[in-house]
C-alpha atoms as a PDB file:
ATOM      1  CA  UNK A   1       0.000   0.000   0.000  1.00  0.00           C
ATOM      2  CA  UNK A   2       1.222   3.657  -0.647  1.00  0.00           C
ATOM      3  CA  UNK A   3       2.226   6.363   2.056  1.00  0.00           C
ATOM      4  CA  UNK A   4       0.122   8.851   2.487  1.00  0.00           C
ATOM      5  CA  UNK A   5       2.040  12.586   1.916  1.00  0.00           C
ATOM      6  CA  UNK A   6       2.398  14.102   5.457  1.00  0.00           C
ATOM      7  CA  UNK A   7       4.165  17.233   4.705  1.00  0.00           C
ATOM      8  CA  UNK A   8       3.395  20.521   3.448  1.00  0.00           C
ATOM      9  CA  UNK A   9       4.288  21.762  -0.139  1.00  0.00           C
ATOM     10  CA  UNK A  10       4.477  25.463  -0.322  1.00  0.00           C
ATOM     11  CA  UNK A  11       2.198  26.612  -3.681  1.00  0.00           C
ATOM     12  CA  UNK A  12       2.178  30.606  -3.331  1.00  0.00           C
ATOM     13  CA  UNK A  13       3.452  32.857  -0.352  1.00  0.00           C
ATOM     14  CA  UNK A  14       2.491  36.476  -0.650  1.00  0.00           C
ATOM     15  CA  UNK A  15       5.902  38.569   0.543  1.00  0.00           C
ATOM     16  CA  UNK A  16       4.047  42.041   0.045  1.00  0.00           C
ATOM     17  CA  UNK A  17       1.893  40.902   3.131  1.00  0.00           C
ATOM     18  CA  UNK A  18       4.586  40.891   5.542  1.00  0.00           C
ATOM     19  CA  UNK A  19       5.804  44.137   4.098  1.00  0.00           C
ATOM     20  CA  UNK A  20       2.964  45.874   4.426  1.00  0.00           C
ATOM     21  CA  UNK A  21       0.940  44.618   7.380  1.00  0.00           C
ATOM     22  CA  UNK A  22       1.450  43.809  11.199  1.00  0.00           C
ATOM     23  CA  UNK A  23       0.104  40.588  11.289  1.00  0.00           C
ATOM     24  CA  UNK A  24      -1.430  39.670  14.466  1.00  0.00           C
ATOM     25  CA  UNK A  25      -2.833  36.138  14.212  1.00  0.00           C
ATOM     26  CA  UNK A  26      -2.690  33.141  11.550  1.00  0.00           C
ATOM     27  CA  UNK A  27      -5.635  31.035  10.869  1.00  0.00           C
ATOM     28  CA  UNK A  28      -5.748  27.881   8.659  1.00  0.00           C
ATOM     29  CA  UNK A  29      -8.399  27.751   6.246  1.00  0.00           C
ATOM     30  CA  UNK A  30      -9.604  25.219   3.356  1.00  0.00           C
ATOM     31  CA  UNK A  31     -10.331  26.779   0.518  1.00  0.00           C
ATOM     32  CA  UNK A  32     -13.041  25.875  -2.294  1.00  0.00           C
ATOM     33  CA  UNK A  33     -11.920  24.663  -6.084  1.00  0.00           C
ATOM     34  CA  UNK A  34     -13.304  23.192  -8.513  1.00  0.00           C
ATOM     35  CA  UNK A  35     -11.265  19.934 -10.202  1.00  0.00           C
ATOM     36  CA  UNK A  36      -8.970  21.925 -12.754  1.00  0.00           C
ATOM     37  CA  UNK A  37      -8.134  24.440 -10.427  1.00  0.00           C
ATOM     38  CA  UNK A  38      -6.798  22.388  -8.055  1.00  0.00           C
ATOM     39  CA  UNK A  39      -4.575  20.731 -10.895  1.00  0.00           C
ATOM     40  CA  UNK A  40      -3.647  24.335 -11.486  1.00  0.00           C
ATOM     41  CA  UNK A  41      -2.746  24.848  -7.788  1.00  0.00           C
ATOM     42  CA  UNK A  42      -1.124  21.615  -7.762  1.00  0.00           C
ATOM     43  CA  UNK A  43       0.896  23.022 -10.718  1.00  0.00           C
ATOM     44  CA  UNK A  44       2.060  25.782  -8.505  1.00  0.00           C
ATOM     45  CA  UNK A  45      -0.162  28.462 -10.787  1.00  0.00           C
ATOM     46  CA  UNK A  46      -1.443  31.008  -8.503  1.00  0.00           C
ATOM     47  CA  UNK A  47      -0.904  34.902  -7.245  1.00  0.00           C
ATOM     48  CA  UNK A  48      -1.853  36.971  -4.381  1.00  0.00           C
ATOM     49  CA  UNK A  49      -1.256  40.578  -6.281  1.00  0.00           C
ATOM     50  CA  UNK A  50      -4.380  41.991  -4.954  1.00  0.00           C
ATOM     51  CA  UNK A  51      -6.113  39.161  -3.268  1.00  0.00           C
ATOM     52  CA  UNK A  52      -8.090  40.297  -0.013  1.00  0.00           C
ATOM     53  CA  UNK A  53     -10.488  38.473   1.848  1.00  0.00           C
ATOM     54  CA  UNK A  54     -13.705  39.675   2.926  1.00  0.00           C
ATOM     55  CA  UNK A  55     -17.012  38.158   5.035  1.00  0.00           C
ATOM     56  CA  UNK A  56     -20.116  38.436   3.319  1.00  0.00           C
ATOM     57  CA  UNK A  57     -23.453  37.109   4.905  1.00  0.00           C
ATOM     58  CA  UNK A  58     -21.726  34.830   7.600  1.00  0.00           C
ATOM     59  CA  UNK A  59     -19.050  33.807   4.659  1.00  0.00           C
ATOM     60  CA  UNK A  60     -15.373  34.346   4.145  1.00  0.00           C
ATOM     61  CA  UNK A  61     -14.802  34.909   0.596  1.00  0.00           C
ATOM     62  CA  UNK A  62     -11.367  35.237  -1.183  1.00  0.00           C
ATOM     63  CA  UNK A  63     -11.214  38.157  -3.315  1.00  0.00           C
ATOM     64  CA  UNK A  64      -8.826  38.741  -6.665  1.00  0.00           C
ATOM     65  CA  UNK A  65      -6.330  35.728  -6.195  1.00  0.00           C
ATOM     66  CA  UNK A  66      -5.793  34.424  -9.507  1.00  0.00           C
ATOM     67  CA  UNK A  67      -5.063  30.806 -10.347  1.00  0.00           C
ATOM     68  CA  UNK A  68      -4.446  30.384 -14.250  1.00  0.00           C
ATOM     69  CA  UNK A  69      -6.812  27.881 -16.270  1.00  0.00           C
ATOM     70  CA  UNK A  70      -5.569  24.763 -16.263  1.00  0.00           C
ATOM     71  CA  UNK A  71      -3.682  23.593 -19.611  1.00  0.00           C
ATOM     72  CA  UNK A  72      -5.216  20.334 -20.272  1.00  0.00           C
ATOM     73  CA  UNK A  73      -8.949  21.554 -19.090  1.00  0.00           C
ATOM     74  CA  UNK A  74     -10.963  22.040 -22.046  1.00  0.00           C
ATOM     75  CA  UNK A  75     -14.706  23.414 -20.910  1.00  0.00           C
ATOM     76  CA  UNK A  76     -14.213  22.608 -17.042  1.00  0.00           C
ATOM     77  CA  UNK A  77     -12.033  25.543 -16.657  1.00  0.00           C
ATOM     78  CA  UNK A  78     -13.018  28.663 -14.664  1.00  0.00           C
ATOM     79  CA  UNK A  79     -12.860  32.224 -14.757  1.00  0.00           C
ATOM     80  CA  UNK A  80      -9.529  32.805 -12.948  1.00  0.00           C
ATOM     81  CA  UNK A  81     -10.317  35.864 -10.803  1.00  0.00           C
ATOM     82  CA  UNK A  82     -13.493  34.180  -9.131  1.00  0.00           C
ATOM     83  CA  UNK A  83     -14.392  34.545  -5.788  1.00  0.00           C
ATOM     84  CA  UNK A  84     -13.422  31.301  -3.991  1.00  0.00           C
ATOM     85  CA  UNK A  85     -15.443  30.629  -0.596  1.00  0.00           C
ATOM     86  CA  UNK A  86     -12.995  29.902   2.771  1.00  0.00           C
ATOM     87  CA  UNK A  87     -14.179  27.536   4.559  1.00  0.00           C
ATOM     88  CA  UNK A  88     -13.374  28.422   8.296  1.00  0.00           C
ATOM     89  CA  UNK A  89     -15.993  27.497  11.563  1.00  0.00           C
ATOM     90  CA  UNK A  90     -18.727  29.777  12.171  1.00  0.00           C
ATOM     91  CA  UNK A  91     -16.880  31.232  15.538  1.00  0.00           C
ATOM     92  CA  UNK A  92     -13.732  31.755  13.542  1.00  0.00           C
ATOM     93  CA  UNK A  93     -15.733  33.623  11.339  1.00  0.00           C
ATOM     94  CA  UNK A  94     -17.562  35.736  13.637  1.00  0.00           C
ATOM     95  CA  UNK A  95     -14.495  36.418  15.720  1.00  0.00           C
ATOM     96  CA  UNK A  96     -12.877  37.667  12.441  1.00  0.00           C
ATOM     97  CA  UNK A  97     -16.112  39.748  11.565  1.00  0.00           C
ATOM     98  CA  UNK A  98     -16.294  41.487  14.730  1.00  0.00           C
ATOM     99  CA  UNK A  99     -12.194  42.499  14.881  1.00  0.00           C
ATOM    100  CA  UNK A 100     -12.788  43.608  11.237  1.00  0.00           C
ATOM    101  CA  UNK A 101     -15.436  45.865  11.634  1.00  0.00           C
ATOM    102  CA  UNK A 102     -14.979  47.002  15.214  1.00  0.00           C
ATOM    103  CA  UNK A 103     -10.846  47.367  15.709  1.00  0.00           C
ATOM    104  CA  UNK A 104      -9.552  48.492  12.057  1.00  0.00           C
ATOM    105  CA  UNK A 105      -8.468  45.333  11.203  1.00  0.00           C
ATOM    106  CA  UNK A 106      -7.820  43.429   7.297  1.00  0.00           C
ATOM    107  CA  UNK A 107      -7.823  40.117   6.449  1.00  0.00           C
ATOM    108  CA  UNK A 108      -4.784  39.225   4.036  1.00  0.00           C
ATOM    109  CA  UNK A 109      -4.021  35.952   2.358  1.00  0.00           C
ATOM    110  CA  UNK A 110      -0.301  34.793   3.839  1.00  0.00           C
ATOM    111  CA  UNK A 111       0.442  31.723   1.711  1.00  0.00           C
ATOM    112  CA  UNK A 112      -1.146  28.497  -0.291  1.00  0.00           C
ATOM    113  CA  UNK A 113      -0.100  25.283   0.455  1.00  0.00           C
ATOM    114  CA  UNK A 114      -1.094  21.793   0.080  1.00  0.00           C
ATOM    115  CA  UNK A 115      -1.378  19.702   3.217  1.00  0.00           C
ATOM    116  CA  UNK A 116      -2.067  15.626   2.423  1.00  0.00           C
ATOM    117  CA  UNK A 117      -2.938  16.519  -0.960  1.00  0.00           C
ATOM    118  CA  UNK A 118      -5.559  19.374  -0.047  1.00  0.00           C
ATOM    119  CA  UNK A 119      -5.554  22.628  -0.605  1.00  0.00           C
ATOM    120  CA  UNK A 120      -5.169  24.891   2.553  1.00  0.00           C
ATOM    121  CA  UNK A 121      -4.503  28.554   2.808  1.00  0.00           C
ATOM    122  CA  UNK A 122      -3.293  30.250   5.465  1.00  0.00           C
ATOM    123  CA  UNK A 123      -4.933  33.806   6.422  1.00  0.00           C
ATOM    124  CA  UNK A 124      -3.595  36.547   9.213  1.00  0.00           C
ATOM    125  CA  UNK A 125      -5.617  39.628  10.812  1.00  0.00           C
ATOM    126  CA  UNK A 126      -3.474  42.208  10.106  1.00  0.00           C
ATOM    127  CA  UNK A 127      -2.935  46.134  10.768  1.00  0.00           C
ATOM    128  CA  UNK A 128      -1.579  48.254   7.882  1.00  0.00           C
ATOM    129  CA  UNK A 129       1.981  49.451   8.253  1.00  0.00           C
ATOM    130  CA  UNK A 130       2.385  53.099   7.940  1.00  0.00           C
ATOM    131  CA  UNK A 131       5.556  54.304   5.783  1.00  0.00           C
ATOM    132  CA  UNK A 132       7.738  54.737   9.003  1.00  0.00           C
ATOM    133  CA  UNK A 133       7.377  52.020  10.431  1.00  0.00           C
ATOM    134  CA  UNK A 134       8.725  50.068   6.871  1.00  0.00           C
ATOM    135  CA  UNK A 135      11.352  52.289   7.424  1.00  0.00           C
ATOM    136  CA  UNK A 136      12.197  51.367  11.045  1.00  0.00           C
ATOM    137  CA  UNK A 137      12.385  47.962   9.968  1.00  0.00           C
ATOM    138  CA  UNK A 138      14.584  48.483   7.445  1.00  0.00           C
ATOM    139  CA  UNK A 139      16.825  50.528   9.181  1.00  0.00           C
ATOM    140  CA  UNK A 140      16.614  47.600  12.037  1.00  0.00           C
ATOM    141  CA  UNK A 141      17.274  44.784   9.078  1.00  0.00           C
ATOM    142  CA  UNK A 142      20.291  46.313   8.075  1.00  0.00           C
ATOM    143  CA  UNK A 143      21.992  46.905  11.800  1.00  0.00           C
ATOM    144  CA  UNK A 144      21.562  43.365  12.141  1.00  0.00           C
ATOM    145  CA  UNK A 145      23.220  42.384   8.735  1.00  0.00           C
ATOM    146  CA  UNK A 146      25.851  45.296   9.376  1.00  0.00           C
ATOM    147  CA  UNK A 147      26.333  43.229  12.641  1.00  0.00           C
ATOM    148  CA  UNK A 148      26.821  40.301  11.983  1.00  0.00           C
ATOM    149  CA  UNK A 149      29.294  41.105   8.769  1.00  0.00           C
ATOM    150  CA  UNK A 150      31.145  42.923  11.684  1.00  0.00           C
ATOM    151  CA  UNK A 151      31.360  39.739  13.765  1.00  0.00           C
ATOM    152  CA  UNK A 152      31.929  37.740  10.942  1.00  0.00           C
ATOM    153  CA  UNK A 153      35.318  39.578   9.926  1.00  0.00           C
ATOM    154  CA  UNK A 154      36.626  39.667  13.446  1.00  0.00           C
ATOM    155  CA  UNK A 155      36.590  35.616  13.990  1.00  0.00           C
END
């Protein structure tokens, strides 16, 4: 009999959201496809550029991520822009709702992965990043990298 895949396989990870967001907590959500879009995810064919996520009527829908049409899929392909439905519990999405509307909160997709051959996405509530603080942490990344060159050429 065959092993079952245990590990993760990275598909997509969106940088920009670290860049331009705090992000606060992490949730792990499935995510709804259809059968050539997962073949399309499983081909590592997907983008974040300016995918949001939003709760609409007691949903949490994913919002501009675009996974290409898949190559071999004749009529069974998709419009690649589609809302795709999260599927999350109904607390989890009511907790979200309420630090959305209430504290200035955003949702933002993190990364796509594929856990035991299902798609799973990983979402964080985040707080937008103002231009100095980008700057702080720049100026704090390259301390650290001018630090540790300087302890490098000492040894």
């Amino acid at each position: 009999m065959a092993e079952k895949n245990t590990g993760e396989k990275n598909v997509a990870v969106n940088r920009r959201a670290r860049h331009d967001y705090f992000l606060e907590e992490t949730y792990e959500t499935g995510i709804e496809l259809t059968g050539t879009e997962i073949k399309s995810v499983r081909a590592g064919h997907v983008q974040f550029k300016d995918a949001y996520i939003s709760i609409y009527k007691g949903e949490a829908w994913i919002k501009g991520m675009h996974i290409s049409a898949y190559t071999y899929g004749s009529i069974f392909n998709v419009d690649e822009e589609r809302d795709r439905k999260l599927l999350l519990h109904k607390y989890e999405i009511r907790k979200l709702y309420d630090k959305v509307r209430l504290k200035g909160y955003t949702l933002v997709p993190v990364r796509m992965y594929l856990k035991n051959g299902r798609a799973k996405m990983e979402i964080a509530l985040a707080k937008g990043k103002n231009l100095y603080d980008k700057r702080q942490n720049q100026k704090l990344r390259d301390a650290k990298r001018e630090m540790e060159k300087a302890l490098k050429f000492h040894r």
